[in-house]
C-alpha atoms as a PDB file:
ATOM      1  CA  UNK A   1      30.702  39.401 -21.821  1.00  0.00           C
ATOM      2  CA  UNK A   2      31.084  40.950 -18.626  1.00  0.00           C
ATOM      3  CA  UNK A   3      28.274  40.425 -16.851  1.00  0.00           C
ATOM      4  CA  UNK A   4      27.984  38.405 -14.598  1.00  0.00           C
ATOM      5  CA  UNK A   5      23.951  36.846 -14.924  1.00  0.00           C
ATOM      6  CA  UNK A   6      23.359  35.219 -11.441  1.00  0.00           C
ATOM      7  CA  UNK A   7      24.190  37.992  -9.399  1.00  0.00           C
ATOM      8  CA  UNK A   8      23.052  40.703 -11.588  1.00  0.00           C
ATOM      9  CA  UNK A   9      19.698  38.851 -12.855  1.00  0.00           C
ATOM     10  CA  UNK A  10      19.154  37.736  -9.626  1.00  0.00           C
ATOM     11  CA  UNK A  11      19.349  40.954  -7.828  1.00  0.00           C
ATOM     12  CA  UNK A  12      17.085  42.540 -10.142  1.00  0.00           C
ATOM     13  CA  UNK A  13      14.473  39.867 -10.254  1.00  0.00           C
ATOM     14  CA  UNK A  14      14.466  38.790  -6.547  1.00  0.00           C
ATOM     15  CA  UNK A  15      13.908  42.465  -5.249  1.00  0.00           C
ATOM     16  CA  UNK A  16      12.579  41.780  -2.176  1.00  0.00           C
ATOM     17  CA  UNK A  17      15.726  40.181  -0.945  1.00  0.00           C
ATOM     18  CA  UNK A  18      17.234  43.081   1.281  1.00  0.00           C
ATOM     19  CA  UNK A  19      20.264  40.856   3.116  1.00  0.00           C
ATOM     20  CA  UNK A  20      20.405  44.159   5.555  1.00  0.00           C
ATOM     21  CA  UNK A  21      20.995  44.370   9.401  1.00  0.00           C
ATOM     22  CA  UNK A  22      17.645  42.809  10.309  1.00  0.00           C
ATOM     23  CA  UNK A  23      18.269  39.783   7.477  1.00  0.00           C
ATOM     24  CA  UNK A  24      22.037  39.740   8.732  1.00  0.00           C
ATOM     25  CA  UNK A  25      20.569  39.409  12.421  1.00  0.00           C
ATOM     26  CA  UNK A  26      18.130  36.812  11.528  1.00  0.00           C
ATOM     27  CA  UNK A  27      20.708  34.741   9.861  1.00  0.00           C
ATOM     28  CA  UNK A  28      22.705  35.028  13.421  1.00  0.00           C
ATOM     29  CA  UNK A  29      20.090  34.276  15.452  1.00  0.00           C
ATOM     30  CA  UNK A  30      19.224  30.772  13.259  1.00  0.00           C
ATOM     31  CA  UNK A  31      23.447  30.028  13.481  1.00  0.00           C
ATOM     32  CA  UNK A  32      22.966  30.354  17.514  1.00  0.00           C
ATOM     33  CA  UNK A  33      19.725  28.297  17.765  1.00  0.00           C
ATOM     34  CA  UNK A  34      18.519  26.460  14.877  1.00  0.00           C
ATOM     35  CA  UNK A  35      15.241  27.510  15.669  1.00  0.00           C
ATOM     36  CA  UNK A  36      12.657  26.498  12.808  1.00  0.00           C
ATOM     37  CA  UNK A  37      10.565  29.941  12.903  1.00  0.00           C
ATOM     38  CA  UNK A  38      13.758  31.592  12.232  1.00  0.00           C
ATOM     39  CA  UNK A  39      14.480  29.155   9.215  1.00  0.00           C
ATOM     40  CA  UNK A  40      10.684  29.637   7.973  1.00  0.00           C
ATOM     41  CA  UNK A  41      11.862  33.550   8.103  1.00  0.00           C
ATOM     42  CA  UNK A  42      14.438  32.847   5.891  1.00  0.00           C
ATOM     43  CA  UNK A  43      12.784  31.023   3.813  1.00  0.00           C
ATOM     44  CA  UNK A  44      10.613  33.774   3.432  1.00  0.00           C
ATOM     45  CA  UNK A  45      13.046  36.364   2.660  1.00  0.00           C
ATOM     46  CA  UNK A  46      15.015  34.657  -0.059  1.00  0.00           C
ATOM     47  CA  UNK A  47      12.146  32.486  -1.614  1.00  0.00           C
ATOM     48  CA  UNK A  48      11.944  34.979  -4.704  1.00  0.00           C
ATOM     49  CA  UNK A  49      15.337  33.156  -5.332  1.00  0.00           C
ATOM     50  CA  UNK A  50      13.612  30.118  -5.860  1.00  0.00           C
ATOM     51  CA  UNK A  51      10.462  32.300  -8.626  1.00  0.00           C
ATOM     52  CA  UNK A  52      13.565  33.212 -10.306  1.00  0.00           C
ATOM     53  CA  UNK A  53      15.393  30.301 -10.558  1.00  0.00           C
ATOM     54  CA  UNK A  54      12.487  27.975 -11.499  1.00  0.00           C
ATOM     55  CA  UNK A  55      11.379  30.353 -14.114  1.00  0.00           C
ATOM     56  CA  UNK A  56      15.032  30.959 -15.974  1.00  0.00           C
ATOM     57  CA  UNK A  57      14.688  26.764 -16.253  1.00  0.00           C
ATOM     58  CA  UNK A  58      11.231  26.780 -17.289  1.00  0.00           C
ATOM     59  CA  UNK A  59      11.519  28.686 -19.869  1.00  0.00           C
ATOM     60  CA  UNK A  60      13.610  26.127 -21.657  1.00  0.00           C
ATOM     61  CA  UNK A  61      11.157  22.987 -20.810  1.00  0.00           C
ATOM     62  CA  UNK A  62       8.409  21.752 -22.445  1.00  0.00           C
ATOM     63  CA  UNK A  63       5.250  23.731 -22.095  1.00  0.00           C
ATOM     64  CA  UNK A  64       3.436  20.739 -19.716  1.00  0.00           C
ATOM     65  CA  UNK A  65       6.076  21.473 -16.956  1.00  0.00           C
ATOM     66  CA  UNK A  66       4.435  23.586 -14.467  1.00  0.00           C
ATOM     67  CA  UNK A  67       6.229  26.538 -13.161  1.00  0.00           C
ATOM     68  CA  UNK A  68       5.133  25.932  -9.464  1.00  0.00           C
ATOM     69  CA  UNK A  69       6.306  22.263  -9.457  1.00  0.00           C
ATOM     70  CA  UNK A  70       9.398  23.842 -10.160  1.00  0.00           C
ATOM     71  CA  UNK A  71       8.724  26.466  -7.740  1.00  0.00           C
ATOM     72  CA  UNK A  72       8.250  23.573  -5.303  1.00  0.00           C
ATOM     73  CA  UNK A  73      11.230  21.525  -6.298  1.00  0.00           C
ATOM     74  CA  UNK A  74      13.280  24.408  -5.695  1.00  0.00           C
ATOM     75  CA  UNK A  75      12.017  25.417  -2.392  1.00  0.00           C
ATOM     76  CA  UNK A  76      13.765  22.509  -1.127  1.00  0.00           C
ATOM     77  CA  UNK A  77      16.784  23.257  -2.450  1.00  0.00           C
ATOM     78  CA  UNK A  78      16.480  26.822  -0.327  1.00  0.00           C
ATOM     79  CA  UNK A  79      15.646  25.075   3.015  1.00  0.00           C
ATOM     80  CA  UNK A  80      18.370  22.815   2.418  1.00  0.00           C
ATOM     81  CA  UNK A  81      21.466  26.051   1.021  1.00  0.00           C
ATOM     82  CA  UNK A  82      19.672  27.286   4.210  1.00  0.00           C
ATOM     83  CA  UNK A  83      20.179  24.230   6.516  1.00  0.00           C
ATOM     84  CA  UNK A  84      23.674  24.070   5.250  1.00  0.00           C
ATOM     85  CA  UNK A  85      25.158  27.374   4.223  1.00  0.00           C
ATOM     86  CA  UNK A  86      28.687  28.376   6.106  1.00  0.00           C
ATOM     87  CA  UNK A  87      29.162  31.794   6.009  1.00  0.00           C
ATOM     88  CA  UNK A  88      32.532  31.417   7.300  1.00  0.00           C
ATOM     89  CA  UNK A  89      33.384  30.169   3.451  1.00  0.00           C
ATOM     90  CA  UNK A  90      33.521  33.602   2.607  1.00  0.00           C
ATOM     91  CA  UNK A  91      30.759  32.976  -0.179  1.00  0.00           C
ATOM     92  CA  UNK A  92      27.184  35.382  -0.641  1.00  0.00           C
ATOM     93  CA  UNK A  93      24.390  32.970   0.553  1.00  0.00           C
ATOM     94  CA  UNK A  94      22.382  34.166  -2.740  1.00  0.00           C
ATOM     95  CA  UNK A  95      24.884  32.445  -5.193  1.00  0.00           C
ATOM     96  CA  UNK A  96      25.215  29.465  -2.807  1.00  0.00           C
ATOM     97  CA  UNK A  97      21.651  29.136  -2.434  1.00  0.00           C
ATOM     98  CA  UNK A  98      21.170  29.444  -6.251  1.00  0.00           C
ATOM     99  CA  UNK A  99      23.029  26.639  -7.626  1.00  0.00           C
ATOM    100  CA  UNK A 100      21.549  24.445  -4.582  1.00  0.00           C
ATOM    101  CA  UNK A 101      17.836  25.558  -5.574  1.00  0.00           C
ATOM    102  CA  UNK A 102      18.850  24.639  -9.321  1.00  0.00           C
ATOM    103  CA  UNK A 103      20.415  21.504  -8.610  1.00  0.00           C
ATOM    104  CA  UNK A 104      17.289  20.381  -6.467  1.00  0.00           C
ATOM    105  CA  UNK A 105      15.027  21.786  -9.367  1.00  0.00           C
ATOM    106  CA  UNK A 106      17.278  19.367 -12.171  1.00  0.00           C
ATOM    107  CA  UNK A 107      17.678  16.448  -9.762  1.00  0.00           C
ATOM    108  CA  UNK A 108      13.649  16.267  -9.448  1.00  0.00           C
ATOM    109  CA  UNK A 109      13.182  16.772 -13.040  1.00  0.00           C
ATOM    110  CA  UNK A 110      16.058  14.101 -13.803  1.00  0.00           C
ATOM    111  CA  UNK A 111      14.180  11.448 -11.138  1.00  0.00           C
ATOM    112  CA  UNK A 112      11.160  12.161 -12.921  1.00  0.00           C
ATOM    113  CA  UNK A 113      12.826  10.801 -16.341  1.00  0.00           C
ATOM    114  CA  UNK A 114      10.443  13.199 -18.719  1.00  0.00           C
ATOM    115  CA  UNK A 115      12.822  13.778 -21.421  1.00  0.00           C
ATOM    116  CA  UNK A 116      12.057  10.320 -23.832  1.00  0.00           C
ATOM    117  CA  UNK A 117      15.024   8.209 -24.039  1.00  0.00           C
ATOM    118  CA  UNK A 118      15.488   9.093 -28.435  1.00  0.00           C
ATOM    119  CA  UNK A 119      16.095  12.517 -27.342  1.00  0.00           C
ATOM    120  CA  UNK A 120      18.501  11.495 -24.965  1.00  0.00           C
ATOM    121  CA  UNK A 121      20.173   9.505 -26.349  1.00  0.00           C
ATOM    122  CA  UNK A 122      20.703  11.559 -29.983  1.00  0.00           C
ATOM    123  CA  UNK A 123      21.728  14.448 -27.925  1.00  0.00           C
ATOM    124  CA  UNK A 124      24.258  12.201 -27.219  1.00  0.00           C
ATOM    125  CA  UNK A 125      24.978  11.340 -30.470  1.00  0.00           C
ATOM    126  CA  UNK A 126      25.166  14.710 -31.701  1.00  0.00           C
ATOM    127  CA  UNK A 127      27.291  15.720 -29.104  1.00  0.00           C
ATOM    128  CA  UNK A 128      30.126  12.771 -29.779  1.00  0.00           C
ATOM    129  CA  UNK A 129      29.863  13.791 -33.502  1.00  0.00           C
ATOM    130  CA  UNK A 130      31.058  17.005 -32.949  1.00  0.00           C
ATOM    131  CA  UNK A 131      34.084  15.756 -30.623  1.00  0.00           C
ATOM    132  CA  UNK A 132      35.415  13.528 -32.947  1.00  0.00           C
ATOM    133  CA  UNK A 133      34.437  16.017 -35.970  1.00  0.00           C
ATOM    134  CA  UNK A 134      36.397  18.702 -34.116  1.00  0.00           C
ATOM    135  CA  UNK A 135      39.032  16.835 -33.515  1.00  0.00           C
ATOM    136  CA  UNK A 136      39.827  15.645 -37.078  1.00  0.00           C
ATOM    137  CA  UNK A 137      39.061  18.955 -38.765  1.00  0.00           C
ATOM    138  CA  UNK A 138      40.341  21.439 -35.955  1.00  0.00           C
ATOM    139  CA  UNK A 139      37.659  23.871 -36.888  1.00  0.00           C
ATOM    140  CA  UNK A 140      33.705  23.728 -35.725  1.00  0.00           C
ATOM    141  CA  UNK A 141      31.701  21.330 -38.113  1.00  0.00           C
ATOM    142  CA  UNK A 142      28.946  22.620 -40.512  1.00  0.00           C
ATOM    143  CA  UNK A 143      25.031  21.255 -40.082  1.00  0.00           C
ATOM    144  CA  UNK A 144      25.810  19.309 -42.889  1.00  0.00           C
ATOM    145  CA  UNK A 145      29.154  17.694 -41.446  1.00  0.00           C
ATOM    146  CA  UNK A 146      27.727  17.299 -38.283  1.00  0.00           C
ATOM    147  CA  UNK A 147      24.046  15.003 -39.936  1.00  0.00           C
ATOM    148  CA  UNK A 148      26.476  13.322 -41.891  1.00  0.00           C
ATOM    149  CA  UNK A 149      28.100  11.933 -39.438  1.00  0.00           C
ATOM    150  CA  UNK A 150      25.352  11.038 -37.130  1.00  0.00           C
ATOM    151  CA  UNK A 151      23.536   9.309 -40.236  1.00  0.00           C
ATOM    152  CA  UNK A 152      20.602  11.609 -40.610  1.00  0.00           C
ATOM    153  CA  UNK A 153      19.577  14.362 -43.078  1.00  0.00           C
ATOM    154  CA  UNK A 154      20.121  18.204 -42.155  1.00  0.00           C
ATOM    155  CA  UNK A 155      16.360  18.568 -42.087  1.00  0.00           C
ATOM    156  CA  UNK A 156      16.697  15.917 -39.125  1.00  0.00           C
ATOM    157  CA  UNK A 157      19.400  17.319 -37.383  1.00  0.00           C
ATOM    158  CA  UNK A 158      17.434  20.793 -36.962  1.00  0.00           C
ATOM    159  CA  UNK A 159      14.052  18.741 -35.866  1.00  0.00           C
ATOM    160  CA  UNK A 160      16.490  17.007 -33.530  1.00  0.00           C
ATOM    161  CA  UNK A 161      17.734  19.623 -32.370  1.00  0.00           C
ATOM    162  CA  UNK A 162      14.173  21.393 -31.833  1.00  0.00           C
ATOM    163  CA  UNK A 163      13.802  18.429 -29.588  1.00  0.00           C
ATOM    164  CA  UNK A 164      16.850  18.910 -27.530  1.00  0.00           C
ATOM    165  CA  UNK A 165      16.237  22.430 -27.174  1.00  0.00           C
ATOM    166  CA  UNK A 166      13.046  21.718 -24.948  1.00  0.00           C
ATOM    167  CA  UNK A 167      15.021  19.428 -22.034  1.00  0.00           C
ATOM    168  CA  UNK A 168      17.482  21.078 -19.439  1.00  0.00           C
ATOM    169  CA  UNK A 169      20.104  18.941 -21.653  1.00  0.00           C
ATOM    170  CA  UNK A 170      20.197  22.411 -23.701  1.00  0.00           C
ATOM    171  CA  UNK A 171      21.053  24.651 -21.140  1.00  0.00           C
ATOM    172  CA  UNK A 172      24.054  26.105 -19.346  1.00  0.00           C
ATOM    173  CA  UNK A 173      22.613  26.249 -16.731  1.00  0.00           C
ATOM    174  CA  UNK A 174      22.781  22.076 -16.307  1.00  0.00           C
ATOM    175  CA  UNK A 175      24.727  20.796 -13.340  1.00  0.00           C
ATOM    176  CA  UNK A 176      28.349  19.813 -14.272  1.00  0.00           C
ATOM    177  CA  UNK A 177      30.596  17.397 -12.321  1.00  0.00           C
ATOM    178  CA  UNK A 178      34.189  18.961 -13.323  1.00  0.00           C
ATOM    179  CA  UNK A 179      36.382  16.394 -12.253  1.00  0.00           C
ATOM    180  CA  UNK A 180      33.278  13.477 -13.294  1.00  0.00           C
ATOM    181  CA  UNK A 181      32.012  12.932  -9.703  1.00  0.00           C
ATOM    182  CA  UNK A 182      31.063  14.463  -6.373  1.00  0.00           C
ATOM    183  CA  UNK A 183      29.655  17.411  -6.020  1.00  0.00           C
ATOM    184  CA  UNK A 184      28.293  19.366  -9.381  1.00  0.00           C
ATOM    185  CA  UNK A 185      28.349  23.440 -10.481  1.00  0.00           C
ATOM    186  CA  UNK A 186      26.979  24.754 -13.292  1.00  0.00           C
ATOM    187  CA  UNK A 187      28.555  25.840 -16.551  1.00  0.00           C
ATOM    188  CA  UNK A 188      27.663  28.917 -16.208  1.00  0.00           C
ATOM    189  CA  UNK A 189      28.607  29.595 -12.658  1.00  0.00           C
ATOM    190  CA  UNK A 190      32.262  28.900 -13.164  1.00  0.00           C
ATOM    191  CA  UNK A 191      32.160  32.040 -16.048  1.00  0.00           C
ATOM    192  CA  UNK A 192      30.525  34.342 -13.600  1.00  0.00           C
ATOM    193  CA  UNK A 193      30.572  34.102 -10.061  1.00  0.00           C
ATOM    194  CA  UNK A 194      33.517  36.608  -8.704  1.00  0.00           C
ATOM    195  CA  UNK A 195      32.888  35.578  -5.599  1.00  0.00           C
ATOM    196  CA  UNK A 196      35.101  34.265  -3.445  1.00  0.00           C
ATOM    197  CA  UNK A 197      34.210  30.640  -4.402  1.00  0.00           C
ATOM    198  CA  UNK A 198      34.159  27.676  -2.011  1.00  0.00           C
ATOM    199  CA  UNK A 199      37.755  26.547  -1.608  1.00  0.00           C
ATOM    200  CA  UNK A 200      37.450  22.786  -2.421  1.00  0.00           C
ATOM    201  CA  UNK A 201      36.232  23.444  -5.622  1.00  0.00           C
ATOM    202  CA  UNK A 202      38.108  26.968  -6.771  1.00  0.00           C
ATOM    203  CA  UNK A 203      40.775  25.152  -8.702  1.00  0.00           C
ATOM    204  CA  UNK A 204      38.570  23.462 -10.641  1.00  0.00           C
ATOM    205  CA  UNK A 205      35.895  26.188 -11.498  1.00  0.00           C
ATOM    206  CA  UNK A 206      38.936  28.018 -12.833  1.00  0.00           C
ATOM    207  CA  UNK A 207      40.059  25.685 -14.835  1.00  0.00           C
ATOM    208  CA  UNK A 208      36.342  24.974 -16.185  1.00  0.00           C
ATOM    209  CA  UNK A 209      35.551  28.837 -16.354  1.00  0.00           C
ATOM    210  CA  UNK A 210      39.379  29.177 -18.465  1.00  0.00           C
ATOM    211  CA  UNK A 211      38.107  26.399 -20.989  1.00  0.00           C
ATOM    212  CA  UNK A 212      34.291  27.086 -21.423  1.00  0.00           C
ATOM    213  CA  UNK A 213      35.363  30.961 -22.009  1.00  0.00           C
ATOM    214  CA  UNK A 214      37.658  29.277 -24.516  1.00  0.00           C
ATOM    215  CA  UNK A 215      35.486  27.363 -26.331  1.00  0.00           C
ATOM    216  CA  UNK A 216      32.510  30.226 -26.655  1.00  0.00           C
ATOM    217  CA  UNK A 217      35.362  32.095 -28.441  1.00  0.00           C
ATOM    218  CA  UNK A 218      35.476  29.324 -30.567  1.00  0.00           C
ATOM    219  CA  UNK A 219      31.980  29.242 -31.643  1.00  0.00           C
ATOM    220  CA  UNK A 220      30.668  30.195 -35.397  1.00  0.00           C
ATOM    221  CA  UNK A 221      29.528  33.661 -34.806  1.00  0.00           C
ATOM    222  CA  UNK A 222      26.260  33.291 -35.197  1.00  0.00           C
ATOM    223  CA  UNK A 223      26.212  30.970 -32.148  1.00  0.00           C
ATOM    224  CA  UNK A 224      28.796  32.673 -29.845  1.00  0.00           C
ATOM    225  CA  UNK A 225      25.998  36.035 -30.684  1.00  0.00           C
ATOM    226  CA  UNK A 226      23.370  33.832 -29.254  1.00  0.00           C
ATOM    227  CA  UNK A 227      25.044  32.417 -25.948  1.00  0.00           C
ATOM    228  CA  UNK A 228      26.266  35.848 -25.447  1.00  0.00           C
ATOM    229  CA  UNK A 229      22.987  37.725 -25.578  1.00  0.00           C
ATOM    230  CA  UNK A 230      21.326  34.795 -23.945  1.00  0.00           C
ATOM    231  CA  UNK A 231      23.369  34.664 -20.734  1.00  0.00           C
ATOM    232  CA  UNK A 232      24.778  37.758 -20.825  1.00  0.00           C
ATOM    233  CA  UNK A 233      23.053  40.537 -21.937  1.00  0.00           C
ATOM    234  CA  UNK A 234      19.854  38.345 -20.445  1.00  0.00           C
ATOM    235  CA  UNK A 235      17.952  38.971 -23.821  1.00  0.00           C
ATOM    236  CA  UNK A 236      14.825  36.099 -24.531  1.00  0.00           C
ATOM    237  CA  UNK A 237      15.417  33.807 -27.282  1.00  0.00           C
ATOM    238  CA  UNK A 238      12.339  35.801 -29.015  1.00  0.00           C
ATOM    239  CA  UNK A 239      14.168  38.807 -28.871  1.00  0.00           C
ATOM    240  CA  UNK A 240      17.256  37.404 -30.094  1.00  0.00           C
ATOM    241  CA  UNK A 241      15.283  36.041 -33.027  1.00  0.00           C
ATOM    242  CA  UNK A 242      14.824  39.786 -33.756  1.00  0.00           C
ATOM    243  CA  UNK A 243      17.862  40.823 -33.785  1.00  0.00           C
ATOM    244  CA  UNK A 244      19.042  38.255 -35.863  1.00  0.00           C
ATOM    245  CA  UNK A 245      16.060  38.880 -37.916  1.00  0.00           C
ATOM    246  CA  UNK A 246      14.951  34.862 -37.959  1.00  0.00           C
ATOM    247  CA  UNK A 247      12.427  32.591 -36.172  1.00  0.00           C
ATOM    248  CA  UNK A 248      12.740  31.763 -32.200  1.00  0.00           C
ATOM    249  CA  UNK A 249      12.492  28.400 -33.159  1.00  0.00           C
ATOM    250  CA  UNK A 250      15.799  28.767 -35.040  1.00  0.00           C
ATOM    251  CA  UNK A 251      17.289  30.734 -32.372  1.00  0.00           C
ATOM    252  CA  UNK A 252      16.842  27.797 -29.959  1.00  0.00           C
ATOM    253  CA  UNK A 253      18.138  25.509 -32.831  1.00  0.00           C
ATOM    254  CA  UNK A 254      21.338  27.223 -32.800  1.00  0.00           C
ATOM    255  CA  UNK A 255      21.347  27.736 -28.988  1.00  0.00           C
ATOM    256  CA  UNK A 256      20.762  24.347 -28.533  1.00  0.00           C
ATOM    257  CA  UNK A 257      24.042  23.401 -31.281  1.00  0.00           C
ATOM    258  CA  UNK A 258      26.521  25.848 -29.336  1.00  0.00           C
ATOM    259  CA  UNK A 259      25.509  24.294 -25.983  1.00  0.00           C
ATOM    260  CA  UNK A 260      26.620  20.471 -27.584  1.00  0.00           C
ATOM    261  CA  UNK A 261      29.685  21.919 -29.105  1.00  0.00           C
ATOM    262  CA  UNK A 262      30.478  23.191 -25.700  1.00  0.00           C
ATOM    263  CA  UNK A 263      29.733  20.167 -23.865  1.00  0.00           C
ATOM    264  CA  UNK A 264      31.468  18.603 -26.620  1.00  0.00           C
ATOM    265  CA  UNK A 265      34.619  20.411 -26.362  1.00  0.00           C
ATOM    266  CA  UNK A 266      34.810  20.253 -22.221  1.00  0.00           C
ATOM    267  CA  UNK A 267      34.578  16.570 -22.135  1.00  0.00           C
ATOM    268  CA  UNK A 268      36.778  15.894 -24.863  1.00  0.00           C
ATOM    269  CA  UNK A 269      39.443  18.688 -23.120  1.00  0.00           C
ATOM    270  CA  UNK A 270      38.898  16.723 -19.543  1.00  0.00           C
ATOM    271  CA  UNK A 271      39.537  13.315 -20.818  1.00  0.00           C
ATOM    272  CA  UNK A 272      42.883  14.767 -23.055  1.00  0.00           C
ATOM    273  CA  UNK A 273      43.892  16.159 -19.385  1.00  0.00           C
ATOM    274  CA  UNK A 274      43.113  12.935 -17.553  1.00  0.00           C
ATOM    275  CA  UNK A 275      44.996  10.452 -20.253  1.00  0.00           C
ATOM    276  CA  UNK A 276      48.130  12.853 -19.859  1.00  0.00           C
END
């Protein structure tokens, strides 16, 4: 679990985003002037940020979400990293531009309200079930625990869950507000970015990376195997099926469980920390 997946994945993907003298003179020449050709040139140099980004989400939405209105979403979360980025925060401009290009990608997608309300709301309910399960057993609840308590059969926990698995709900990739407002990271940016991370919010992306690498430990196995050769070793959820020798479907069932149990277990852990 050492990799880190934005900088490596993103490196490999986006190869035609060479941040050498002529990119590092560009970017010094927009910082004196401001001049939009030079932004347009930089747009053009790091847009296979945006391909990448928009295609890690799309492969978890629902096949009527097209890939270039994602594309497009993002783009304007590159002109603004762009507008905005300081290199004097001692940050790479490809992770800062990332999360910006993924928040602008969710925001759109969140304005657009396409996830139905039901699935919403019993991802919710799904997710508080395992909180309050966790917290009275002090182990990670079984399928059958877990539709119990929500009031539905396992056979509609796994549909639900089916469901779930085709929103950015599912994902670690979702923004996260750490402290529950202002500005948001993502789950999995606080696990992997070694960067020297923007000083404002360093405290609490170490907290959140020391709890969410807590809580995948905490996993069942079969689900900790899945998150780690999902964002990890960067493996599809097809080719996990294969290695776990069962369905993709049920591979994004149990992807879609260990991403609840971890939002489950980070909210619960913030609000224990904020009532002390």
């Amino acid at each position: 679990m050492q990799r880190r997946f934005l900088a490596s994945a993103a490196y490999s993907v986006a190869v035609s985003v060479k941040p050498g003298s002529e990119t590092q003179a560009l970017w010094q020449d927009y910082r004196k002037t401001r001049d939009q050709a030079l932004r347009d040139r930089l747009i053009l140099t790091y847009a296979p940020l945006v391909k990448f980004v928009a295609g890690r989400l799309g492969a978890t939405l629902p096949a009527h979400v097209d890939e270039q209105d994602l594309v497009s979403y993002g783009l304007l979360g590159l002109i603004g990293a762009i507008e905005r980025f300081d290199p004097d925060r001692e940050i790479k401009f490809e992770t800062y531009a990332i999360s910006r290009i993924r928040g602008a990608i969710i925001d759109e997608l969140r304005s657009l309200d396409w996830v139905p309300r039901s699935v919403r709301t019993r991802a919710r309910e799904i997710e508080r079930a395992i909180a309050e399960l966790e917290r009275r057993l002090h182990r990670a609840p079984t399928d059958e625990e877990i539709a119990d308590k929500v009031g539905i059969t396992t056979d509609e926990l796994e549909n639900s869950l089916s469901e779930i698995s085709r929103s950015s709900m599912a994902a670690l990739d979702e923004l996260w507000s750490p402290s529950g407002g202002g500005d948001q990271i993502a789950l999995i940016d606080t696990i992997e970015d070694e960067d020297a991370p923007d000083p404002e919010f360093s405290l609490e992306q170490s907290e959140m990376r020391e709890a969410l690498g807590d809580s995948i430990a905490r996993l069942p196995e079969r689900e900790k195997l899945v998150v780690t050769l999902y964002y990890y070793e960067e493996l599809t959820l097809r080719e996990i099926g294969e290695v776990l020798g069962v369905t993709e479907s049920r591979v994004s069932q149990l992807h879609t469980k260990a991403v609840l149990r971890l939002k489950a277990r980070l909210s619960g852990g913030m609000r224990e920390a904020a009532e002390t």
